[in-house]
Protein backbone atom coordinates (compact mmCIF):
# COMPACT_ATOMS: atom_id res chain seq x y z
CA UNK A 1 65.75 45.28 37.00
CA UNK A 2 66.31 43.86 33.22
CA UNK A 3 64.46 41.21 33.80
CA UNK A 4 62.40 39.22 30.60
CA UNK A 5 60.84 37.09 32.96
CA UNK A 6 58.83 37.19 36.33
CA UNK A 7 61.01 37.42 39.86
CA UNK A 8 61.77 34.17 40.93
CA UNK A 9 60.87 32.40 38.14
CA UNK A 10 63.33 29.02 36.43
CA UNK A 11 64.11 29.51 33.00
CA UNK A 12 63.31 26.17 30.89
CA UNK A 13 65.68 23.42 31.31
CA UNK A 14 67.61 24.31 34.41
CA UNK A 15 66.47 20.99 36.03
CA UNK A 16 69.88 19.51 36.34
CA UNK A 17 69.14 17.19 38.46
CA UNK A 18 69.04 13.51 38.17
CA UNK A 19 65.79 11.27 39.15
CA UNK A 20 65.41 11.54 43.17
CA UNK A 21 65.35 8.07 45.07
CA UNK A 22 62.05 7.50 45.26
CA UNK A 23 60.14 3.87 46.72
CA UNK A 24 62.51 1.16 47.75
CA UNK A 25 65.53 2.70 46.84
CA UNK A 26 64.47 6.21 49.29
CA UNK A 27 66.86 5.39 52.12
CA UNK A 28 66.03 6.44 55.38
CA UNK A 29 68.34 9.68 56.16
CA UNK A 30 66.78 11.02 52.53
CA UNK A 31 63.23 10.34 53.93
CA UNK A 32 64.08 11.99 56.81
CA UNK A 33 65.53 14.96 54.79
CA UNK A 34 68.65 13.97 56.94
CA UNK A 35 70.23 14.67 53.25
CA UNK A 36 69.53 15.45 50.03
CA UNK A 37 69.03 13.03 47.77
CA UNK A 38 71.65 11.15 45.47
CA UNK A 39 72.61 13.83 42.68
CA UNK A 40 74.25 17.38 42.51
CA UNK A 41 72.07 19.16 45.46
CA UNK A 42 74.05 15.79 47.62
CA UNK A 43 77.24 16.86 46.44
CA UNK A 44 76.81 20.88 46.73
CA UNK A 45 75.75 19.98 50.54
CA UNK A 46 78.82 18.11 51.34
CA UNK A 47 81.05 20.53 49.75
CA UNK A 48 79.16 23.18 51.40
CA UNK A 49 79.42 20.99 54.66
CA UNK A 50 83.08 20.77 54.66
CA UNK A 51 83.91 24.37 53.79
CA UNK A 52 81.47 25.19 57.09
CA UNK A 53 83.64 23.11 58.95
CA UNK A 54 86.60 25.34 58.17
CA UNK A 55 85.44 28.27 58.91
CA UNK A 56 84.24 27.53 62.34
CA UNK A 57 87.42 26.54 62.72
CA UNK A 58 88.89 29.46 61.52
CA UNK A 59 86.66 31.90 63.14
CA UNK A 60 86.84 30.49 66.29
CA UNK A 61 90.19 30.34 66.60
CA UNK A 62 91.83 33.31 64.28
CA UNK A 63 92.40 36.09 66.71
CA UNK A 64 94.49 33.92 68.75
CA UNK A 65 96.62 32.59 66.04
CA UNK A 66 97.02 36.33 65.16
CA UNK A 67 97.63 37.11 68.69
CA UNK A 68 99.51 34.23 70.75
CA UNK A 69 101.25 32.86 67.37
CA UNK A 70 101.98 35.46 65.31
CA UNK A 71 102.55 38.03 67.81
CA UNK A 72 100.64 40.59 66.96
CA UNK A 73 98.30 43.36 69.07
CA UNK A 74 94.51 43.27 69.41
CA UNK A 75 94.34 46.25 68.03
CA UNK A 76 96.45 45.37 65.04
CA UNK A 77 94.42 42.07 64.47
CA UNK A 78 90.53 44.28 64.47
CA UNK A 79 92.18 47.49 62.10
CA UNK A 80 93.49 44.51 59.76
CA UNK A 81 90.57 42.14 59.82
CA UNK A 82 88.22 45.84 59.40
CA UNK A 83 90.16 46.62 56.60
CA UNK A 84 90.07 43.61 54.88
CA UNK A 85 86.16 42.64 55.31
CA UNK A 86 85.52 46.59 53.64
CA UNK A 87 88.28 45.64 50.80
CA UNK A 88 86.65 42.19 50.06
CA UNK A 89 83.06 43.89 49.38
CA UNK A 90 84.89 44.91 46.25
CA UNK A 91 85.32 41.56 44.54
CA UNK A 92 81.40 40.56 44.58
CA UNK A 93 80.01 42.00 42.13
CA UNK A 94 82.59 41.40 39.54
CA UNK A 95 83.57 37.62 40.27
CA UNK A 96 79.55 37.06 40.38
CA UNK A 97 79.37 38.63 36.69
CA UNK A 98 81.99 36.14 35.46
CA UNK A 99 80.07 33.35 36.92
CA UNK A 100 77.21 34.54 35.24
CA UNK A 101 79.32 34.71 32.06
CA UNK A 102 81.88 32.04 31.85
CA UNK A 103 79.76 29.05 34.15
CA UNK A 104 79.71 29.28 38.30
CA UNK A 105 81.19 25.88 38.78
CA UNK A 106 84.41 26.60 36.83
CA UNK A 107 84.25 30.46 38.36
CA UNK A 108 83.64 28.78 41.88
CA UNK A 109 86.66 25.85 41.83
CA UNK A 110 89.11 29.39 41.03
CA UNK A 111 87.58 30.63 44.22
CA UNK A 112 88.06 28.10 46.34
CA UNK A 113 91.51 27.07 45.23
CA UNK A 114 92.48 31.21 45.77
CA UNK A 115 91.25 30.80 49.76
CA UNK A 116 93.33 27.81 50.38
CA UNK A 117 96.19 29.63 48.93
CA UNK A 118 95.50 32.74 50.84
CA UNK A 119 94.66 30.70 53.89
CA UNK A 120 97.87 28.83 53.73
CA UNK A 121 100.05 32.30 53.33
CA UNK A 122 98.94 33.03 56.95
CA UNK A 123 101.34 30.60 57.91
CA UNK A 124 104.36 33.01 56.74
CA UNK A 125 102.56 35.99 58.24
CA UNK A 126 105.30 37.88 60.74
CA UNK A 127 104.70 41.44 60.24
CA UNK A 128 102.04 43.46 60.42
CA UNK A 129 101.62 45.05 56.86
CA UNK A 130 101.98 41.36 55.27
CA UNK A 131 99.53 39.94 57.67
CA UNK A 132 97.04 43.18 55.96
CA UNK A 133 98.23 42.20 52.31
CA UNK A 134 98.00 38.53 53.09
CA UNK A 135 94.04 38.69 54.92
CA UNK A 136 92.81 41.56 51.94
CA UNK A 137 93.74 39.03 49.54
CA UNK A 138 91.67 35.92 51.92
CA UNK A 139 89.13 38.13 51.85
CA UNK A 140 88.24 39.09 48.68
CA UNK A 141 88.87 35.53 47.82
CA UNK A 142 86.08 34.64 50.27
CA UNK A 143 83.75 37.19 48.87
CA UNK A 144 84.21 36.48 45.30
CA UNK A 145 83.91 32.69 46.66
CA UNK A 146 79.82 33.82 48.01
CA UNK A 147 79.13 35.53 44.90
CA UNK A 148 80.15 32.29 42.86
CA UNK A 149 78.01 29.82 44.83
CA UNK A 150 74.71 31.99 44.25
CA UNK A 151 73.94 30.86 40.39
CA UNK A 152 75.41 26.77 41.72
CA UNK A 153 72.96 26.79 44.38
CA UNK A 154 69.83 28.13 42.39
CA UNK A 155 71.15 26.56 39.39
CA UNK A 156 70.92 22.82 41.25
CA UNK A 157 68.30 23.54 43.75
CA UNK A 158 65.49 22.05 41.64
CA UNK A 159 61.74 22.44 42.30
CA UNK A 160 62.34 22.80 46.00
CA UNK A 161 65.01 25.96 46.56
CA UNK A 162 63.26 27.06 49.94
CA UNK A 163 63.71 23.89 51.49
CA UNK A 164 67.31 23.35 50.01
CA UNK A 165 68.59 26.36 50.79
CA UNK A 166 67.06 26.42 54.31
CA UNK A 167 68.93 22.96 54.27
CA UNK A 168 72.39 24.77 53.56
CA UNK A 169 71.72 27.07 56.83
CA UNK A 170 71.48 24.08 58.95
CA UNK A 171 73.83 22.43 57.92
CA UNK A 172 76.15 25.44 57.42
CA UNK A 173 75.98 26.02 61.38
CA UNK A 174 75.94 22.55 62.38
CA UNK A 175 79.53 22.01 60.17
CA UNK A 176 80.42 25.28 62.06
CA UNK A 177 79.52 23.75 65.36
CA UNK A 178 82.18 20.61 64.59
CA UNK A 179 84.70 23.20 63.34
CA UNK A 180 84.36 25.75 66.64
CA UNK A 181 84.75 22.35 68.96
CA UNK A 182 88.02 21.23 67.53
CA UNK A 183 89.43 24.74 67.45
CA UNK A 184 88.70 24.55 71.34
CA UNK A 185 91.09 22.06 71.20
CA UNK A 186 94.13 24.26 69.54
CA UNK A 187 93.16 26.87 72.17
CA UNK A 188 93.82 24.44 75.32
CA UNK A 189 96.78 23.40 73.62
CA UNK A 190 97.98 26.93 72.95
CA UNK A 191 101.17 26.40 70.87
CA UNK A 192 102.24 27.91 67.92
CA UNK A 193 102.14 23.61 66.23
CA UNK A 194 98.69 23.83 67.27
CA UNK A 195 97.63 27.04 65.66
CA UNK A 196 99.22 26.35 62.29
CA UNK A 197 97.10 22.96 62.05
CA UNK A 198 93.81 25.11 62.65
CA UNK A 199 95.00 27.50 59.76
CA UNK A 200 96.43 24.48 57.78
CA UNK A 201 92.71 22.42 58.58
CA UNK A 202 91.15 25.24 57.28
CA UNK A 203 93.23 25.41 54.07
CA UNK A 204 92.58 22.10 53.34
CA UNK A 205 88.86 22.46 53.90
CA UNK A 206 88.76 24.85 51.02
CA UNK A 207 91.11 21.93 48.63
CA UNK A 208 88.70 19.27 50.07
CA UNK A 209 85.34 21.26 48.88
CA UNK A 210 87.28 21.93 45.07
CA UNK A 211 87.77 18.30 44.94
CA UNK A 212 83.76 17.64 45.86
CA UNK A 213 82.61 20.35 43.62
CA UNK A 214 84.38 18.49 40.53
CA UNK A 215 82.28 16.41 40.33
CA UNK A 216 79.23 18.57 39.95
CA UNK A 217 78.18 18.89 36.50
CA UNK A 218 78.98 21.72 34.11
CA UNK A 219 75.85 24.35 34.79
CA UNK A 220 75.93 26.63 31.38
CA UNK A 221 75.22 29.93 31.60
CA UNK A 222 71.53 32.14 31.40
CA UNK A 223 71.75 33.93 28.34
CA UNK A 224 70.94 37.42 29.28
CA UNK A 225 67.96 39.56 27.41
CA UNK A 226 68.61 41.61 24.65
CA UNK A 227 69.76 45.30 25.49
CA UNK A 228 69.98 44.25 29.15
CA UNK A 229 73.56 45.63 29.98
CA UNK A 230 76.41 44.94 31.63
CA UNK A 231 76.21 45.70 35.33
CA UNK A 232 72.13 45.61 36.03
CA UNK A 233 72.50 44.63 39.70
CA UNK A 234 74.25 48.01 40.11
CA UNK A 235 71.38 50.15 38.33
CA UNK A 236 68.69 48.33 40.16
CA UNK A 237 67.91 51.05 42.98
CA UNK A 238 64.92 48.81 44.38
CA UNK A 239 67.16 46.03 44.87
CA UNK A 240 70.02 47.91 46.85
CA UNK A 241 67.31 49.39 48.73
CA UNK A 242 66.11 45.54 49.96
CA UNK A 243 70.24 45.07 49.95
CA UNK A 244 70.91 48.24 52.22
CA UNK A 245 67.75 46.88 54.09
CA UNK A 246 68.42 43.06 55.06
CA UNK A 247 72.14 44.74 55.76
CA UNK A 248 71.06 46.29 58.72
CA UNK A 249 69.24 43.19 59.60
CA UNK A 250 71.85 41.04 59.02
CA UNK A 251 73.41 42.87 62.27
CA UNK A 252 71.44 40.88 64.61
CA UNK A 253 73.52 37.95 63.58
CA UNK A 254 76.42 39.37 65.52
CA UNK A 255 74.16 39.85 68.67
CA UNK A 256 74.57 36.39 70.37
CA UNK A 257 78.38 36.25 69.16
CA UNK A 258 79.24 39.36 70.30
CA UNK A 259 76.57 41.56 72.80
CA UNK A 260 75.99 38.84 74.59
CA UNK A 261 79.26 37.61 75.72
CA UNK A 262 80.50 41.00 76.99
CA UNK A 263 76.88 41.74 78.87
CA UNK A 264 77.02 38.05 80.45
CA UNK A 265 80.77 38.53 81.82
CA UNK A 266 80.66 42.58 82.20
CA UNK A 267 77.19 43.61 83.49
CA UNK A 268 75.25 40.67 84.63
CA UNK A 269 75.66 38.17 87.45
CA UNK A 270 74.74 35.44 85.16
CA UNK A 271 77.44 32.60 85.49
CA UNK A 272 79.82 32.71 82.30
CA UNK A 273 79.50 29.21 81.26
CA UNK A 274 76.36 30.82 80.06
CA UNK A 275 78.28 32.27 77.10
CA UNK A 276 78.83 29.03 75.90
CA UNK A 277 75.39 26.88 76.65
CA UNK A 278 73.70 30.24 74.65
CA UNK A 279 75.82 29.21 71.64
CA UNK A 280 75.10 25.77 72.01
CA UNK A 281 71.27 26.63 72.38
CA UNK A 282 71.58 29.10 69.40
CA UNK A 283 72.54 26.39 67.00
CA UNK A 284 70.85 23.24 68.46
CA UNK A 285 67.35 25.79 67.36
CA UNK A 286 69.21 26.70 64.17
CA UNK A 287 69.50 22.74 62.87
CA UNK A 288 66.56 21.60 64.14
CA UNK A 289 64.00 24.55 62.77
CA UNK A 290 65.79 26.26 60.28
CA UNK A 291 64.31 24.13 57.28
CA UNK A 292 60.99 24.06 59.27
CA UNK A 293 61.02 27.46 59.39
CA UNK A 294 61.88 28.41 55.68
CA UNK A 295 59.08 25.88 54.29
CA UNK A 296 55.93 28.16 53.65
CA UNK A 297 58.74 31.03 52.55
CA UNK A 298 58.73 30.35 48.91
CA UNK A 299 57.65 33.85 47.68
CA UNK A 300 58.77 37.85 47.91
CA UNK A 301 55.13 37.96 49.92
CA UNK A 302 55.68 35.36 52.24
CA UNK A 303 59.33 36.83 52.69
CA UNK A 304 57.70 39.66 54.07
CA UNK A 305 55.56 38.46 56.23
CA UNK A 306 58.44 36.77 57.54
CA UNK A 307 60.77 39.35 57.80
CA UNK A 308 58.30 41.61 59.85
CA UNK A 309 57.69 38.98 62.30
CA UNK A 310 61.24 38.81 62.93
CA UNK A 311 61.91 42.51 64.58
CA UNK A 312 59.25 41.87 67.22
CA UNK A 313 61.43 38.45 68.03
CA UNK A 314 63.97 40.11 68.06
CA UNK A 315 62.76 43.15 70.69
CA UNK A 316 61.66 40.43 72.43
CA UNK A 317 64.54 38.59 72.99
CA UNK A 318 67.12 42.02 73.49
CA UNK A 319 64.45 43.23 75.64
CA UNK A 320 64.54 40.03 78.35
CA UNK A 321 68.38 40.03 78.09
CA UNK A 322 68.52 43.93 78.81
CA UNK A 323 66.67 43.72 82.49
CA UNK A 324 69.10 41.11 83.47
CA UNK A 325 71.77 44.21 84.75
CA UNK A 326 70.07 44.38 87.91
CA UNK A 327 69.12 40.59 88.50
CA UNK A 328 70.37 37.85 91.09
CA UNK A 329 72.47 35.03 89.11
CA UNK A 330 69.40 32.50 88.42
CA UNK A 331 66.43 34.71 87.17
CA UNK A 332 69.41 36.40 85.11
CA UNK A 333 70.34 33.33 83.78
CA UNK A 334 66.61 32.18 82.89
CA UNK A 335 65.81 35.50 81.08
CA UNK A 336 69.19 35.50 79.41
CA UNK A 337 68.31 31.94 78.01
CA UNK A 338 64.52 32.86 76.81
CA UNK A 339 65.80 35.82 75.47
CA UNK A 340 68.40 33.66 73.22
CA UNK A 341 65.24 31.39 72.81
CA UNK A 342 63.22 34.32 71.17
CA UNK A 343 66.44 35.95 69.63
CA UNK A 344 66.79 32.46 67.40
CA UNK A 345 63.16 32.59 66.18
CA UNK A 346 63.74 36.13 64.98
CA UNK A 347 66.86 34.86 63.35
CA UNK A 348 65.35 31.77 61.94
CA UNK A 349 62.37 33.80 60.21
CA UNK A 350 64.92 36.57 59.00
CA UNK A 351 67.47 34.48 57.23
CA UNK A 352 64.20 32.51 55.61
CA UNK A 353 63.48 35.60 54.02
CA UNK A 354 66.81 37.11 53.02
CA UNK A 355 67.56 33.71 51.77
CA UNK A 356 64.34 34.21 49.33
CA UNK A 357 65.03 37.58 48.74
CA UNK A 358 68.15 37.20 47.68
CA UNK A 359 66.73 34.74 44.74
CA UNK A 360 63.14 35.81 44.01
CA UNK A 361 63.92 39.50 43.19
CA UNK A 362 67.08 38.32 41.24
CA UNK A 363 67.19 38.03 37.50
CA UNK A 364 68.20 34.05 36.71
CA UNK A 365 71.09 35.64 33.84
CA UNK A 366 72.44 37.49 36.65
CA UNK A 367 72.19 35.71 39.46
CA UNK A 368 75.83 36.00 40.39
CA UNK A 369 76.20 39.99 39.91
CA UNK A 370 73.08 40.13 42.37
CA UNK A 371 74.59 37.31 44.89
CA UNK A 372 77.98 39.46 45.17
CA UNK A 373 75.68 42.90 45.55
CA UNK A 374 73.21 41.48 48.66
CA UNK A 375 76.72 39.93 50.16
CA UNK A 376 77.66 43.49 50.23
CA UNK A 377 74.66 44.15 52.62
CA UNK A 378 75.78 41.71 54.56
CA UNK A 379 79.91 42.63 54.66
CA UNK A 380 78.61 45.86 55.57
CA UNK A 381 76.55 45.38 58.42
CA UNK A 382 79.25 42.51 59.75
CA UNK A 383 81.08 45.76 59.45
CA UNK A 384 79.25 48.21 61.44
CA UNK A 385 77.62 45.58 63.93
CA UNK A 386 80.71 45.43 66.56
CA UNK A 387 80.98 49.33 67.15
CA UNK A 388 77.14 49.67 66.95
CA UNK A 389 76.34 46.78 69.45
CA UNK A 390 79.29 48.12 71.45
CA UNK A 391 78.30 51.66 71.62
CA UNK A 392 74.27 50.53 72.28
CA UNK A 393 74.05 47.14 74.15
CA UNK A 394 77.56 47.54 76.02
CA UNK A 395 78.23 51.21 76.69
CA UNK A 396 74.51 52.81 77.22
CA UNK A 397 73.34 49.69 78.73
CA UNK A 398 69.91 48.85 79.03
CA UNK A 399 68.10 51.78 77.21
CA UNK A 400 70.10 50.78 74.07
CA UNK A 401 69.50 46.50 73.84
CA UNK A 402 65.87 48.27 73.70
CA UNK A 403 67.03 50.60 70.57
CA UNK A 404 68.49 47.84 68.86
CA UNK A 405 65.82 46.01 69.04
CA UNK A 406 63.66 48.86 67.70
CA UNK A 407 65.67 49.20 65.01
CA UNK A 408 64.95 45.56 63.56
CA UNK A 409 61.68 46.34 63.88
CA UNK A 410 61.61 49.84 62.01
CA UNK A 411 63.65 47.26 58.98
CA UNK A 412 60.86 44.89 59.32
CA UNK A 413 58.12 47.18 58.84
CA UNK A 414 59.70 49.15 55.71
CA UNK A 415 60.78 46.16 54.00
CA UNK A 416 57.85 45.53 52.59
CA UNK A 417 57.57 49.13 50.70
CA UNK A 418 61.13 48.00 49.60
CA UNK A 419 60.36 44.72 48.04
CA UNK A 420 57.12 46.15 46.26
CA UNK A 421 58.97 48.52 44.72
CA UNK A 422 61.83 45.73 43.34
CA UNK A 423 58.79 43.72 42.02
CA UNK A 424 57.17 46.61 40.24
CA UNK A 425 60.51 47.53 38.89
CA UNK A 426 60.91 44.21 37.74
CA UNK A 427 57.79 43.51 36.51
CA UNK A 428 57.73 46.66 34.68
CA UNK A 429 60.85 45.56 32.45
């Protein structure tokens, strides 16, 4: 990979940080590790915080706006929102290299001052071909946003990065939570006033994060090795191997957001306010074990013990919800909620390990190259999930909740081959 130093490894002086409240002065939500202590990791978790907030918000509520607001079709809103998550795989890489080169913070603060922009052009959006121009440009905004944040977190998370980061997730989908309830609200309401606030709320999310991150402090760039070129994260095959890998992975986020709905109200007798109190379950698991469950993963082997755990989770869990066809309303119901139960754990182990994946195989100089190429795993398999899950879990039923689920664990049991073969790689530059 063009690495001079060992995977996962800090350079000397990174610490940024200042001294953690310690004794006395150790209040009790830091104790608690409620939230991070006073310093930068603090203020990169509320910016964080806030921008979650906005895009639960947004996501929750977008294809309405698209659809009751500005008029347009469903099928109109998917080809333009399809073409615009494939577009925005485009700015990662290259956005993450300036980071690396000119300083993330400064890189990151263009970022997020490009998605309120683009967020608050939605508002003009009448036609279809501007609403395409107008969400391409959001998009790659929000991609080269992701690529930006990579060398900020690791560059600020300290001694403890599993923990931290594991910290972001829950708090990521908790700030989601409070986003997704008030954009319930603009849905009762249903009027065009309504709408614009969400898509004005979630502008303004963006401005309000910019003004948080500030106040971070300047975080200078890695100097990169002699002789170690310009575009490494594209000439490391390992790594897009692990990339292509976790990808396909990353698919089972889209399971209990999208399956799951359309079995409950389509092919189960399960009530549908069960749609609903699986979601709620989903992320009540999410904040209260997703730091517990990234704790011992703080290395590429305990990744992968983690990672091939997760596929057997998640057979688990597709396998309870896929018998529930044929079930009376209540035992449906039950096995529908363990198998959301098990689902979770699968999903709390996976993103554990992508999360350390996606730092300990990374070269520290290029951390932002590398955070835009693994986002690409991810844009693509948020890409492929809906017509895969639709084809296997909706239209064949059964049978193919049971091949999906055989298919994480077929990615859990080759990752491993894949990350030996980054480290050698690594280790052998």
């Amino acid at each position: 990979m063009g690495i001079g130093k060992e995977p996962g490894t800090k350079a000397a002086g990174r610490e940024t940080d200042g001294p953690e409240e310690s004794g006395p002065e150790r209040t009790w939500p830091v104790a608690r590790g409620l939230v991070p202590e006073r310093g930068p990791r603090r203020t990169l978790a509320l910016a964080f915080f806030v921008n979650m907030v906005g895009s639960g918000l947004y996501m929750t509520g977008a294809a309405l706006f698209f659809t009751r607001s500005v008029g347009l079709s469903v099928a109109h809103v998917g080809l333009g929102m399809g073409a615009a998550a494939l577009i925005g795989l485009l700015a990662g890489i290259p956005v993450g290299r300036i980071a690396d080169l000119r300083g993330a913070r400064e890189t990151y603060l263009v970022t997020l001052a490009a998605q309120a922009v683009g967020m608050a052009a939605l508002l003009f959006v009448h036609t279809f071909w501007l609403f395409v121009v107008v969400i391409c440009v959001t998009q790659l905004a929000n991609s080269a946003s992701v690529a930006a944040r990579g060398p900020l977190i690791r560059g600020f998370a300290g001694q403890h990065s599993t923990a931290y980061r594991s910290y972001l997730r829950a708090a990521g989908n908790l700030a989601g939570s409070c986003g997704a309830l008030a954009a319930g609200v603009v849905v009762q309401l249903d009027t065009r006033a309504a709408y614009a606030a969400l898509i004005l709320g979630n502008a303004l999310t963006f401005v309000a994060s910019a003004v948080v991150i500030s106040r971070l402090p300047h975080l200078a760039p890695v100097p990169a090795p002699p002789l170690s070129g310009r575009w490494i994260a594209l000439k490391d095959r390992p790594f897009m191997a692990v990339t292509l890998l976790d990808g396909i992975m990353s698919i089972q986020g889209h399971v209990l957001v999208f399956a799951l709905p359309l079995w409950i109200v389509g092919h189960s007798d399960a009530p549908r306010w069960l749609v609903g109190v699986s979601a709620v379950l989903n992320t009540l698991m999410v904040v209260a074990l997703q730091v517990r469950a990234g704790r011992g993963v703080d290395s590429s082997s305990a990744a992968i013990r983690a990672v091939r755990r997760s596929g057997p989770a998640f057979l688990l869990g597709m396998a309870a919800i896929a018998v529930t066809g044929d079930l009376p309303a209540v035992p449906a119901a039950v096995l529908i909620l363990v198998g959301v139960a098990a689902h979770t754990i699968g999903e709390l182990w996976h993103e554990a390990a992508s999360l350390e994946l996606s730092f300990a195989l990374t070269p520290e100089h290029a951390q932002g190259q590398y955070s835009g190429l693994f986002g690409m795993g991810h844009g693509l398999g948020s890409a492929l999930a809906p017509s895969l899950l639709g084809l296997l879990c909706i239209t064949w039923g059964a049978p193919g909740w049971l091949v999906m689920g055989g298919i994480f664990v077929a990615v859990g049991l080759v990752m491993p081959y894949a990350v030996r073969w980054a480290e050698r790689a690594g280790g052998a530059t």
